[in-house]
N, C-alpha and C. Protein backbone atom coordinates (compact mmCIF):
# COMPACT_ATOMS: atom_id res chain seq x y z
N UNK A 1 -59.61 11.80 -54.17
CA UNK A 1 -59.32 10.37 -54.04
C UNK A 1 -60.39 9.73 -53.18
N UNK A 2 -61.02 8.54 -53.57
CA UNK A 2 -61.46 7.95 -52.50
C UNK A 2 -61.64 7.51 -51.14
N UNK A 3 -60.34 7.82 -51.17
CA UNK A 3 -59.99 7.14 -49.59
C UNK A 3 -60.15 8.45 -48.66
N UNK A 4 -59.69 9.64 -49.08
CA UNK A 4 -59.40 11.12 -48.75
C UNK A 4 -60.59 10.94 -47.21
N UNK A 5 -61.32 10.41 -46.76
CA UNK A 5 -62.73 10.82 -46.17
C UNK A 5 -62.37 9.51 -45.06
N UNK A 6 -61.55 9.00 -45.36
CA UNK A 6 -61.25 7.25 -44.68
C UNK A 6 -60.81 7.99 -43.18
N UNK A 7 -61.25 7.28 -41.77
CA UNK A 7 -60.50 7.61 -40.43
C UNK A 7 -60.02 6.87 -40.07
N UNK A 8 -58.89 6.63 -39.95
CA UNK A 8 -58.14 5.27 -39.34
C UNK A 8 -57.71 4.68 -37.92
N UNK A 9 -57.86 3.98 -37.24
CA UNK A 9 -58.26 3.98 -35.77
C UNK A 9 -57.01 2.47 -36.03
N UNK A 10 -56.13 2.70 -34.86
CA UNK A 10 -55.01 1.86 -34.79
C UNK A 10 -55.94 0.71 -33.50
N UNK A 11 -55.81 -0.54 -33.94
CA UNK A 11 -56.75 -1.71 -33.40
C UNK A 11 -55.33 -2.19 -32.09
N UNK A 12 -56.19 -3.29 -31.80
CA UNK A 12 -55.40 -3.72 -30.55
C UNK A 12 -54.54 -4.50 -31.14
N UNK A 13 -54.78 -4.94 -32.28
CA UNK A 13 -53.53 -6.32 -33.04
C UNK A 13 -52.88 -5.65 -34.31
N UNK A 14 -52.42 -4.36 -33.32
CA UNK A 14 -51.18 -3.67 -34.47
C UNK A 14 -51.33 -3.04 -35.76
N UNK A 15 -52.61 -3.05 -36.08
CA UNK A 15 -53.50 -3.08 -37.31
C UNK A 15 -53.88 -1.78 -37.42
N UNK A 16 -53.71 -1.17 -38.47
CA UNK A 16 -54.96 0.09 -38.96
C UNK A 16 -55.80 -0.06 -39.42
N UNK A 17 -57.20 -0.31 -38.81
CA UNK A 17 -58.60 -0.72 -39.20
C UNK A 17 -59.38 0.69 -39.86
N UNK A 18 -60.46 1.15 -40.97
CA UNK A 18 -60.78 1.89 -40.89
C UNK A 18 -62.17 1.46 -41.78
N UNK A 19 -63.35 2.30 -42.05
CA UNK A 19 -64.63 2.10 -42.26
C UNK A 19 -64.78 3.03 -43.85
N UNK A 20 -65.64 3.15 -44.92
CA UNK A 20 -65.94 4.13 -45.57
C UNK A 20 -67.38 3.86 -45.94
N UNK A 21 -68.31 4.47 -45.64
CA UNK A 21 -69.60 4.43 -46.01
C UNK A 21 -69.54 5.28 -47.42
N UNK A 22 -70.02 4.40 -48.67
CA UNK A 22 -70.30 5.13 -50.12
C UNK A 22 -72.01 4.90 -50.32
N UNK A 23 -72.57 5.77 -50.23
CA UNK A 23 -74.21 5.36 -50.74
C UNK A 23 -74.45 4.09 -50.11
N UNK A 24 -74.76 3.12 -51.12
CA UNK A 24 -75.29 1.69 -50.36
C UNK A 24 -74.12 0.86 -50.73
N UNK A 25 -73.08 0.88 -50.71
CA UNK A 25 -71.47 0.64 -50.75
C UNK A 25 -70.55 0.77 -49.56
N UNK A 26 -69.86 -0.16 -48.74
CA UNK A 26 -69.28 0.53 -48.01
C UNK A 26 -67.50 -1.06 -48.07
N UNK A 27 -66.79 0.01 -47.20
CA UNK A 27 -65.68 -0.97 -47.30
C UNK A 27 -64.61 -0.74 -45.69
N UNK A 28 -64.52 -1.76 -45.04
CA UNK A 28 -63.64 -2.07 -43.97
C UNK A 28 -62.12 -2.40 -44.69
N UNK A 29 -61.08 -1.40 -44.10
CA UNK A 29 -59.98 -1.72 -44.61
C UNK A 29 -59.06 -2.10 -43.05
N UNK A 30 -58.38 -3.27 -43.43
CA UNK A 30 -57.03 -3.56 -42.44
C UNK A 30 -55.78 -3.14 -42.67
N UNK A 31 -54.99 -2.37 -42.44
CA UNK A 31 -53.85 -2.00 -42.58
C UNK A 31 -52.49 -2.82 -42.06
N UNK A 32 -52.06 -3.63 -41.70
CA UNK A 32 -50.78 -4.12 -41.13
C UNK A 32 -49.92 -2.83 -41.15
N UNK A 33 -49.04 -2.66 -39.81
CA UNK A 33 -47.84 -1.61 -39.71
C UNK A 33 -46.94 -2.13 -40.47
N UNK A 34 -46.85 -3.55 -40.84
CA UNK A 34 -45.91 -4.10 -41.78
C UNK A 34 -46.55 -5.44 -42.04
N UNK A 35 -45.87 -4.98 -43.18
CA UNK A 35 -46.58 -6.27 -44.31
C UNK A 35 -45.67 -6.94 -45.01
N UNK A 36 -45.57 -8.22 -44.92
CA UNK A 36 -45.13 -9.58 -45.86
C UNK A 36 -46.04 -9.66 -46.95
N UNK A 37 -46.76 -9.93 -46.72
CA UNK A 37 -48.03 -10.01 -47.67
C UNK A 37 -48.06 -9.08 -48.90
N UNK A 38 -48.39 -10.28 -50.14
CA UNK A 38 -48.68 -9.31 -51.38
C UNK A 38 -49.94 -7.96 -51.48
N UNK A 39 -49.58 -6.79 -51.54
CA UNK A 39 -50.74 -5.87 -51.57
C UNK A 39 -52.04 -6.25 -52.33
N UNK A 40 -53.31 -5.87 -51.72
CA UNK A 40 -54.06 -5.74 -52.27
C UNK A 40 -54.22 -4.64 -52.91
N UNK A 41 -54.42 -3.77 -52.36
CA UNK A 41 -54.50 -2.03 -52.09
C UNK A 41 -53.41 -1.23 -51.10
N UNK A 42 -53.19 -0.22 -51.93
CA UNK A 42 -52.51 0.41 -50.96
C UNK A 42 -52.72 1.87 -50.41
N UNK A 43 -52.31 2.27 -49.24
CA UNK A 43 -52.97 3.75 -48.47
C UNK A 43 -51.94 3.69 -47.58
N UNK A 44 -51.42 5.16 -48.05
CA UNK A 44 -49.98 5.34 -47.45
C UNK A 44 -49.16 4.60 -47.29
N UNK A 45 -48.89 4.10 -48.51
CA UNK A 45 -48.06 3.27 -48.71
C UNK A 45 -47.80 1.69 -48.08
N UNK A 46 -49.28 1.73 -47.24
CA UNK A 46 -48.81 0.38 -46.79
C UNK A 46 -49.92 -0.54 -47.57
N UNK A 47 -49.78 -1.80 -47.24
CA UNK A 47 -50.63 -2.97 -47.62
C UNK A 47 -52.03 -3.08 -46.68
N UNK A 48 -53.12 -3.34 -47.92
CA UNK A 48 -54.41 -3.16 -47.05
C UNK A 48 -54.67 -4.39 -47.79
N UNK A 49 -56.16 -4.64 -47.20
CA UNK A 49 -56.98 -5.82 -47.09
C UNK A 49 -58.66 -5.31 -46.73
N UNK A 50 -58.95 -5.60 -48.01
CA UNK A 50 -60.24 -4.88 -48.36
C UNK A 50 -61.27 -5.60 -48.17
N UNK A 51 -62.13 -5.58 -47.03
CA UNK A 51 -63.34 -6.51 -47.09
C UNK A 51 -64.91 -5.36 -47.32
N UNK A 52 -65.30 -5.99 -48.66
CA UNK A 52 -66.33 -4.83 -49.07
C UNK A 52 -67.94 -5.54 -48.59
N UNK A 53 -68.53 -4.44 -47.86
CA UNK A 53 -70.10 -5.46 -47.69
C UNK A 53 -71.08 -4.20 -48.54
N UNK A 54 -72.25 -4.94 -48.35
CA UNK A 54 -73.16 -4.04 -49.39
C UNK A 54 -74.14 -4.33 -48.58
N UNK A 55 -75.42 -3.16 -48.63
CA UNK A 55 -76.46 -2.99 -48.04
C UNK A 55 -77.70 -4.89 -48.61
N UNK A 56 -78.28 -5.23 -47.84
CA UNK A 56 -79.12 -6.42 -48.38
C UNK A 56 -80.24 -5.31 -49.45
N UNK A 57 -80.52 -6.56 -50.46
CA UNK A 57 -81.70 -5.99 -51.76
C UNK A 57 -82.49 -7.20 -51.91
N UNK A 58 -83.47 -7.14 -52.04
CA UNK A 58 -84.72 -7.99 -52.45
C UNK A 58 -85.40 -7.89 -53.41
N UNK A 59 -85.47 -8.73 -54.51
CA UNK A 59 -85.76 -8.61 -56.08
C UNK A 59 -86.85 -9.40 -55.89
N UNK A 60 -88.27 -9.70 -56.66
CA UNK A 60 -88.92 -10.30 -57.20
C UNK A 60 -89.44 -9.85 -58.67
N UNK A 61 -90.93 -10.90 -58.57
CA UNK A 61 -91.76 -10.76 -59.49
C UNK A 61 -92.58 -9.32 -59.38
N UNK A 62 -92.94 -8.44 -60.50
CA UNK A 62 -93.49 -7.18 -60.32
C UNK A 62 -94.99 -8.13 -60.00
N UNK A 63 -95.61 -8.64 -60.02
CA UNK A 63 -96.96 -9.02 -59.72
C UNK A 63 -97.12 -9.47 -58.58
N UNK A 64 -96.18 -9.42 -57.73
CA UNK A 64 -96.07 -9.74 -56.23
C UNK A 64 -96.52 -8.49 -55.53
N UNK A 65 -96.30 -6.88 -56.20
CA UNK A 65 -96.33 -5.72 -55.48
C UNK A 65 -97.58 -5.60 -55.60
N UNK A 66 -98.36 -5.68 -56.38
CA UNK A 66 -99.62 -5.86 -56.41
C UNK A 66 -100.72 -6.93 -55.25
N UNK A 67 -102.23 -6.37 -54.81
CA UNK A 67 -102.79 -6.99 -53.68
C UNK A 67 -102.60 -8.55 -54.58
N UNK A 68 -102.60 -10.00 -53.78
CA UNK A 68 -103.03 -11.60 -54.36
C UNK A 68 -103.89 -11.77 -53.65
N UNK A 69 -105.20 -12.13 -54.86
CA UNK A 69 -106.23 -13.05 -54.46
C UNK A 69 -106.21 -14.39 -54.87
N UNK A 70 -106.29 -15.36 -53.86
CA UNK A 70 -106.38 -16.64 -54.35
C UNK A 70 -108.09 -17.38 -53.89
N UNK A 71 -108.28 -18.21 -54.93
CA UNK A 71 -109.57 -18.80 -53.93
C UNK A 71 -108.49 -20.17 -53.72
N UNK A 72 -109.78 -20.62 -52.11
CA UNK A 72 -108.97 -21.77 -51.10
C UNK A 72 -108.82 -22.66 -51.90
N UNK A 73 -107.40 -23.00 -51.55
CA UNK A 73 -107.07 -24.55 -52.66
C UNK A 73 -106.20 -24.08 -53.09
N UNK A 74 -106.16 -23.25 -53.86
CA UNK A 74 -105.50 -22.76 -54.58
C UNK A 74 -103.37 -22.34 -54.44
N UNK A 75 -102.39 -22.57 -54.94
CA UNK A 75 -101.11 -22.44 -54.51
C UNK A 75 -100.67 -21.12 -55.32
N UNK A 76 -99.76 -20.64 -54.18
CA UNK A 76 -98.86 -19.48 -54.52
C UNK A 76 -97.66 -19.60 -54.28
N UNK A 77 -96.71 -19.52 -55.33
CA UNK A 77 -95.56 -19.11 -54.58
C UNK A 77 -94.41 -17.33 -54.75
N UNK A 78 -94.21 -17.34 -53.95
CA UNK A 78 -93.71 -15.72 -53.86
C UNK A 78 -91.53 -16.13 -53.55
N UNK A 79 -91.22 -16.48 -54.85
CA UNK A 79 -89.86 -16.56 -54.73
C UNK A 79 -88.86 -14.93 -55.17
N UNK A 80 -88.36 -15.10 -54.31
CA UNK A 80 -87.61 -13.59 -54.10
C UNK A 80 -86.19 -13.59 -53.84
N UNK A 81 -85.53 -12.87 -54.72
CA UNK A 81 -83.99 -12.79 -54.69
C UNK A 81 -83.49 -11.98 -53.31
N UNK A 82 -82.12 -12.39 -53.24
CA UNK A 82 -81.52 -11.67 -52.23
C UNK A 82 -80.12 -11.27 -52.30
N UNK A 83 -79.62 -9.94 -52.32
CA UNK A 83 -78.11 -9.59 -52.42
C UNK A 83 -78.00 -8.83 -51.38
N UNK A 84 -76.58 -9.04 -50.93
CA UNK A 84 -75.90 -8.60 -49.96
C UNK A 84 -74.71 -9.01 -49.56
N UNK A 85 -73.94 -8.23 -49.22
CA UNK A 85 -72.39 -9.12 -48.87
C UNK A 85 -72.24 -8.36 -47.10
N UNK A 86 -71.89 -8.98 -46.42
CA UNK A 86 -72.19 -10.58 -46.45
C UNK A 86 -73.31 -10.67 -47.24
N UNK A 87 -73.50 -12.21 -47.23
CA UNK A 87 -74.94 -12.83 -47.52
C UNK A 87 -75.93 -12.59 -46.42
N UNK A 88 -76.79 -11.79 -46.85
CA UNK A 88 -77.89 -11.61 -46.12
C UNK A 88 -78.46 -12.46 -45.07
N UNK A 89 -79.22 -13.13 -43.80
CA UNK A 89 -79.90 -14.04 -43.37
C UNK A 89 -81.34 -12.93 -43.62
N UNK A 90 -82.37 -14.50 -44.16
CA UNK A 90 -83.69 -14.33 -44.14
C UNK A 90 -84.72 -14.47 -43.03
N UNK A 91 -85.58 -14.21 -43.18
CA UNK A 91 -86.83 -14.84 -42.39
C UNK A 91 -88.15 -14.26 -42.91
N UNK A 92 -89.12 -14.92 -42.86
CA UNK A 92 -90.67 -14.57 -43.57
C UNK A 92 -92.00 -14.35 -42.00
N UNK A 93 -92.08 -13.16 -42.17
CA UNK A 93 -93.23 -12.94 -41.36
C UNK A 93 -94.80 -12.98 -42.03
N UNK A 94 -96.17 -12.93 -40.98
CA UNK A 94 -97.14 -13.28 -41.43
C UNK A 94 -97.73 -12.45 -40.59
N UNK A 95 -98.45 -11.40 -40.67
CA UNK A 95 -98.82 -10.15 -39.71
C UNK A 95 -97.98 -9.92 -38.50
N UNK A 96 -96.94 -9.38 -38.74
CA UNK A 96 -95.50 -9.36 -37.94
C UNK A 96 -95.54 -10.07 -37.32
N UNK A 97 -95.88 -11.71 -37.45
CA UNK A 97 -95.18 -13.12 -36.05
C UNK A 97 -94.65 -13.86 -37.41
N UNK A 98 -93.31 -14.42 -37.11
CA UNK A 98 -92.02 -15.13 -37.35
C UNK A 98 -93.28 -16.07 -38.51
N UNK A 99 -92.94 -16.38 -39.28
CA UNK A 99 -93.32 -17.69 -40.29
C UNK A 99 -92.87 -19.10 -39.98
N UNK A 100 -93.60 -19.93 -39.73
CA UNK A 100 -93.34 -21.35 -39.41
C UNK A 100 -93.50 -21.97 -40.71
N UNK A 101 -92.41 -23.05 -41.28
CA UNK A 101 -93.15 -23.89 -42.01
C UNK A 101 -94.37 -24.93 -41.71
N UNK A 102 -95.17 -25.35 -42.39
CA UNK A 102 -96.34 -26.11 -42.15
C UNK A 102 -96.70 -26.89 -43.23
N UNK A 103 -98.06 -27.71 -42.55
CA UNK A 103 -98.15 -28.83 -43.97
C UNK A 103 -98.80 -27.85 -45.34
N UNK A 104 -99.16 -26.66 -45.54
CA UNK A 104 -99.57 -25.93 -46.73
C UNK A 104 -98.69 -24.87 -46.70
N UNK A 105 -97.59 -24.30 -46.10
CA UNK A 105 -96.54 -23.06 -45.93
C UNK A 105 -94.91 -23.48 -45.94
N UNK A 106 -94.50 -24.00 -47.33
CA UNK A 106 -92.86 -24.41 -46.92
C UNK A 106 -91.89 -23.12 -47.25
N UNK A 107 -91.01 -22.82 -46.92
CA UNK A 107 -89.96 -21.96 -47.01
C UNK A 107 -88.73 -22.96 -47.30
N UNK A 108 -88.26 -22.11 -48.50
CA UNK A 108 -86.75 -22.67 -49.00
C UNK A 108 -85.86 -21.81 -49.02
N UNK A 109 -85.01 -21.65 -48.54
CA UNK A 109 -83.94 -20.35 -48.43
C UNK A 109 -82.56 -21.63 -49.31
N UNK A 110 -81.77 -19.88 -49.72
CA UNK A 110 -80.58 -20.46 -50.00
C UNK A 110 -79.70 -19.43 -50.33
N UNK A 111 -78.28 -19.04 -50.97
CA UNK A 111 -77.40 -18.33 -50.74
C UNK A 111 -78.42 -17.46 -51.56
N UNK A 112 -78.99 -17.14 -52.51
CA UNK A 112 -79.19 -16.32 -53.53
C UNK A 112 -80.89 -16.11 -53.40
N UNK A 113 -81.00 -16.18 -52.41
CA UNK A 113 -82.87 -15.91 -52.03
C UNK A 113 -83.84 -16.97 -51.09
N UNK A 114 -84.95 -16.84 -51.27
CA UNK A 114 -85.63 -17.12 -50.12
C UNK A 114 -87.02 -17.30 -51.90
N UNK A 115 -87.85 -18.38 -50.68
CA UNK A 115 -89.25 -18.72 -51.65
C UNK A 115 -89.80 -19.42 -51.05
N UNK A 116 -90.88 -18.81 -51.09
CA UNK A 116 -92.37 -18.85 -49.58
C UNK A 116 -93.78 -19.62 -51.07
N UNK A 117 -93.70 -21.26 -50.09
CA UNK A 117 -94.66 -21.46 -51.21
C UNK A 117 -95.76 -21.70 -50.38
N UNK A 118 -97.14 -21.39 -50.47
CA UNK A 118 -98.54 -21.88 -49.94
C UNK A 118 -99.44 -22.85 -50.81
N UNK A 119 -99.33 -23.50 -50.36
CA UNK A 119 -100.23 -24.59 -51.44
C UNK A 119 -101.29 -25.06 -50.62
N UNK A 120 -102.54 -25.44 -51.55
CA UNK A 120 -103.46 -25.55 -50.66
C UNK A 120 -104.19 -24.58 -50.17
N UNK A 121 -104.35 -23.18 -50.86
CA UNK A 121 -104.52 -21.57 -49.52
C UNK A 121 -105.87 -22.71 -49.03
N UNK A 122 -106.16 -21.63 -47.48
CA UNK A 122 -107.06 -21.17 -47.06
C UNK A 122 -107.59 -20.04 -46.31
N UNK A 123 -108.66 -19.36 -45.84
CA UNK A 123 -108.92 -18.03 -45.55
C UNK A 123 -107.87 -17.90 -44.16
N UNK A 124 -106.85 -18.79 -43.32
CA UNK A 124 -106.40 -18.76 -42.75
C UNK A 124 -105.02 -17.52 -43.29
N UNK A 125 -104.83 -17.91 -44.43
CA UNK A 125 -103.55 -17.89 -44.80
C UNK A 125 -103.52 -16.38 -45.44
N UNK A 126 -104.62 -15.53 -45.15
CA UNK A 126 -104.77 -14.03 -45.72
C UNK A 126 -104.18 -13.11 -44.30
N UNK A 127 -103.13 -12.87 -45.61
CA UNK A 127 -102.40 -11.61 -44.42
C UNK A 127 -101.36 -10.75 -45.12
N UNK A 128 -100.56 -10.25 -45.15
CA UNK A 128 -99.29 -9.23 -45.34
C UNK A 128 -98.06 -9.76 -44.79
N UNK A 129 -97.48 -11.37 -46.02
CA UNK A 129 -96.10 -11.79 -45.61
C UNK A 129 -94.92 -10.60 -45.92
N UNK A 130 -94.10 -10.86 -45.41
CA UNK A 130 -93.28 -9.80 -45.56
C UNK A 130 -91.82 -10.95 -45.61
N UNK A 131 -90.90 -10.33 -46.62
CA UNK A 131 -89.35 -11.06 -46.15
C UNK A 131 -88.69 -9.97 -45.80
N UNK A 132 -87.48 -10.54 -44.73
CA UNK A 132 -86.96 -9.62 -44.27
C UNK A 132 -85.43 -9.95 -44.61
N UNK A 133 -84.64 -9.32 -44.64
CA UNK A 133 -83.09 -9.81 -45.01
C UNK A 133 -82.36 -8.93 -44.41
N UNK A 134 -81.45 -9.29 -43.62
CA UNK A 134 -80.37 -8.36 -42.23
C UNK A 134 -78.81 -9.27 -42.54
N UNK A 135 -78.05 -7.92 -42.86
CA UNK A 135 -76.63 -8.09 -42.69
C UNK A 135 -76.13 -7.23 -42.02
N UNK A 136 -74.76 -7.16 -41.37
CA UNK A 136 -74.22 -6.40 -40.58
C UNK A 136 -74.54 -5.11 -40.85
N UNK A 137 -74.70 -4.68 -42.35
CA UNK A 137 -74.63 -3.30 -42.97
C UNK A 137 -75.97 -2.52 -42.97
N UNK A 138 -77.21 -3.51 -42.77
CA UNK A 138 -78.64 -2.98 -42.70
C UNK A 138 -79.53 -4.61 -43.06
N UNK A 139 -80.60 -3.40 -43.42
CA UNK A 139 -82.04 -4.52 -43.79
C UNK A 139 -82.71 -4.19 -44.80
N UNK A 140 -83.13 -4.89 -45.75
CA UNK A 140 -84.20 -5.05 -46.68
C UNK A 140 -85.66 -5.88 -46.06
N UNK A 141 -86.44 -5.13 -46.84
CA UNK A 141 -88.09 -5.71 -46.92
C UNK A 141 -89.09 -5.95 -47.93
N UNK A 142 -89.55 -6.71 -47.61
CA UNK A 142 -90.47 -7.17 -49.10
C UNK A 142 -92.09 -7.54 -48.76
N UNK A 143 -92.62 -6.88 -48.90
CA UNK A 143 -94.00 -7.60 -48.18
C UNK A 143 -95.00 -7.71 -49.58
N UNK A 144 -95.79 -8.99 -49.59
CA UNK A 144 -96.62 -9.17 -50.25
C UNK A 144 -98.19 -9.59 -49.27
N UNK A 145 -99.50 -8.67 -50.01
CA UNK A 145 -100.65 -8.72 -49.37
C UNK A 145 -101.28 -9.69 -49.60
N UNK A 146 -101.57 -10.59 -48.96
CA UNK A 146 -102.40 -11.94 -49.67
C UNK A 146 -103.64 -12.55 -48.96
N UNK A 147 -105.18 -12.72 -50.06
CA UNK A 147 -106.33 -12.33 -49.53
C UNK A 147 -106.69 -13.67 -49.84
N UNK A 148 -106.81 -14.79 -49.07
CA UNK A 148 -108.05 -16.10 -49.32
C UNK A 148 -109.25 -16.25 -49.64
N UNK A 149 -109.79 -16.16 -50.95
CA UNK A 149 -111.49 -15.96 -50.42
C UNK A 149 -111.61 -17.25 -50.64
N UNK A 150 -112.73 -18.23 -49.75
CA UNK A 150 -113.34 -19.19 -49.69
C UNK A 150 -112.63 -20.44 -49.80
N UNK A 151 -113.01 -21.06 -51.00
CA UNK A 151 -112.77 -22.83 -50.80
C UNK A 151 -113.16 -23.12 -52.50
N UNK A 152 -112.40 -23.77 -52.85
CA UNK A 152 -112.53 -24.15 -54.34
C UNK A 152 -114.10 -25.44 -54.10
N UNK A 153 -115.06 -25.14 -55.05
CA UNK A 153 -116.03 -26.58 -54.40
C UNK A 153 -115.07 -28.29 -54.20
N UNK A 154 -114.59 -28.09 -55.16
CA UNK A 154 -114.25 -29.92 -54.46
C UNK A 154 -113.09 -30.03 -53.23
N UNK A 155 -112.58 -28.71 -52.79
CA UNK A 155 -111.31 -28.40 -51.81
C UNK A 155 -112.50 -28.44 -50.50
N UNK A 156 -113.27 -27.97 -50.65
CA UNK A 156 -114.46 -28.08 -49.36
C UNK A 156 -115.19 -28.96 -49.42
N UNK A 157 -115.48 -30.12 -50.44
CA UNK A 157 -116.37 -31.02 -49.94
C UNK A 157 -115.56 -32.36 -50.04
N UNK A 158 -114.07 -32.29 -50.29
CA UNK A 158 -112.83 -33.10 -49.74
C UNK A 158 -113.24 -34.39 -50.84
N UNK A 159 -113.62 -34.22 -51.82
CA UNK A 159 -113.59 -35.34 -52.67
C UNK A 159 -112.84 -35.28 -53.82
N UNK A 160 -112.06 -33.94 -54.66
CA UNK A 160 -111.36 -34.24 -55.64
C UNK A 160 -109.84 -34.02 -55.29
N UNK A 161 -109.47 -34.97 -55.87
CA UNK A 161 -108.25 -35.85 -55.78
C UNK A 161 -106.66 -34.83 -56.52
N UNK A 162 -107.67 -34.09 -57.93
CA UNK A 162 -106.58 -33.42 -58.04
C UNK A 162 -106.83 -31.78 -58.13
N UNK A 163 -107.53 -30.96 -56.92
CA UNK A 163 -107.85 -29.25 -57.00
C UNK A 163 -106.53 -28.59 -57.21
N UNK A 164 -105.17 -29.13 -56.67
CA UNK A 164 -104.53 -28.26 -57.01
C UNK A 164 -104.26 -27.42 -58.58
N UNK A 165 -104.82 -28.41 -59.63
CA UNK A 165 -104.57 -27.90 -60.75
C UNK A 165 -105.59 -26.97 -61.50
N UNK A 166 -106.59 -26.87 -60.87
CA UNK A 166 -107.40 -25.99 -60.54
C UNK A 166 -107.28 -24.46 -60.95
């Protein structure tokens, strides 16, 4: 049986709390010594309350794992999924210091991922971003290598109007 491996530790609010780590699966169960409440699950006969979390995962584009060269001017964006229960919190590093947004670096997070856009590169902007995603249960990582060479000609001599399409 599943549960067979479960340790149950009697809490301060009357409760049988207990933990089960499955692979990258795991589940916190509450027990009440007595229950009103319609069962969810039951273990030894009493009424539980199943709160399941899952390790965080980070999905993208396969051409992200690969080195990016951009020449300057030029925009990238590196949008990347995120699962986890809880919901994961994000953050984007840039040679391990914290990611700021800026006027060429915006970050959009939301329940279902994170997306790091650079528009505009320049040789500033060559480094090894990484996303990171932390829930109670662990962490995921994602790093993409990204190399600036130079300056598109009209991005360096500041006269065309539209390089981004470039």
């Amino acid at each position: 049986m599943f549960f067979r491996d479960l340790e149950i530790d009697k809490c301060q609010t009357n409760l049988y709390k207990g933990h089960i780590d499955y692979n990258f699966f795991s589940l916190t169960l509450v027990a009440p010594m007595c229950c009103n409440t319609v069962p969810i699950a039951f273990l030894s006969s009493k009424c539980c309350v199943i709160f399941p979390s899952a390790l965080p995962t980070i999905t993208h584009d396969d051409k992200l794992r690969e080195p990016q060269t951009l020449k300057g001017g030029q925009k990238l964006v590196m949008d990347m999924t995120v699962t986890g229960i809880p919901t994961p919190q994000t953050m984007w590093t840039l040679n391990g210091e914290i990611l700021q947004p800026s006027t060429h670096v915006a970050i959009g997070t939301s329940a279902k991922g994170s997306k790091l856009t650079i528009s505009n590169a320049s040789v500033e902007n060559t480094g090894v971003y990484k996303l990171v995603a932390e829930n109670e249960v662990g962490t995921a990582e994602a790093e993409v290598n990204l190399q600036v060479k130079g300056q598109l000609p009209c991005a360096s001599a500041g006269l065309c109007v539209f390089c981004s399409n470039h």
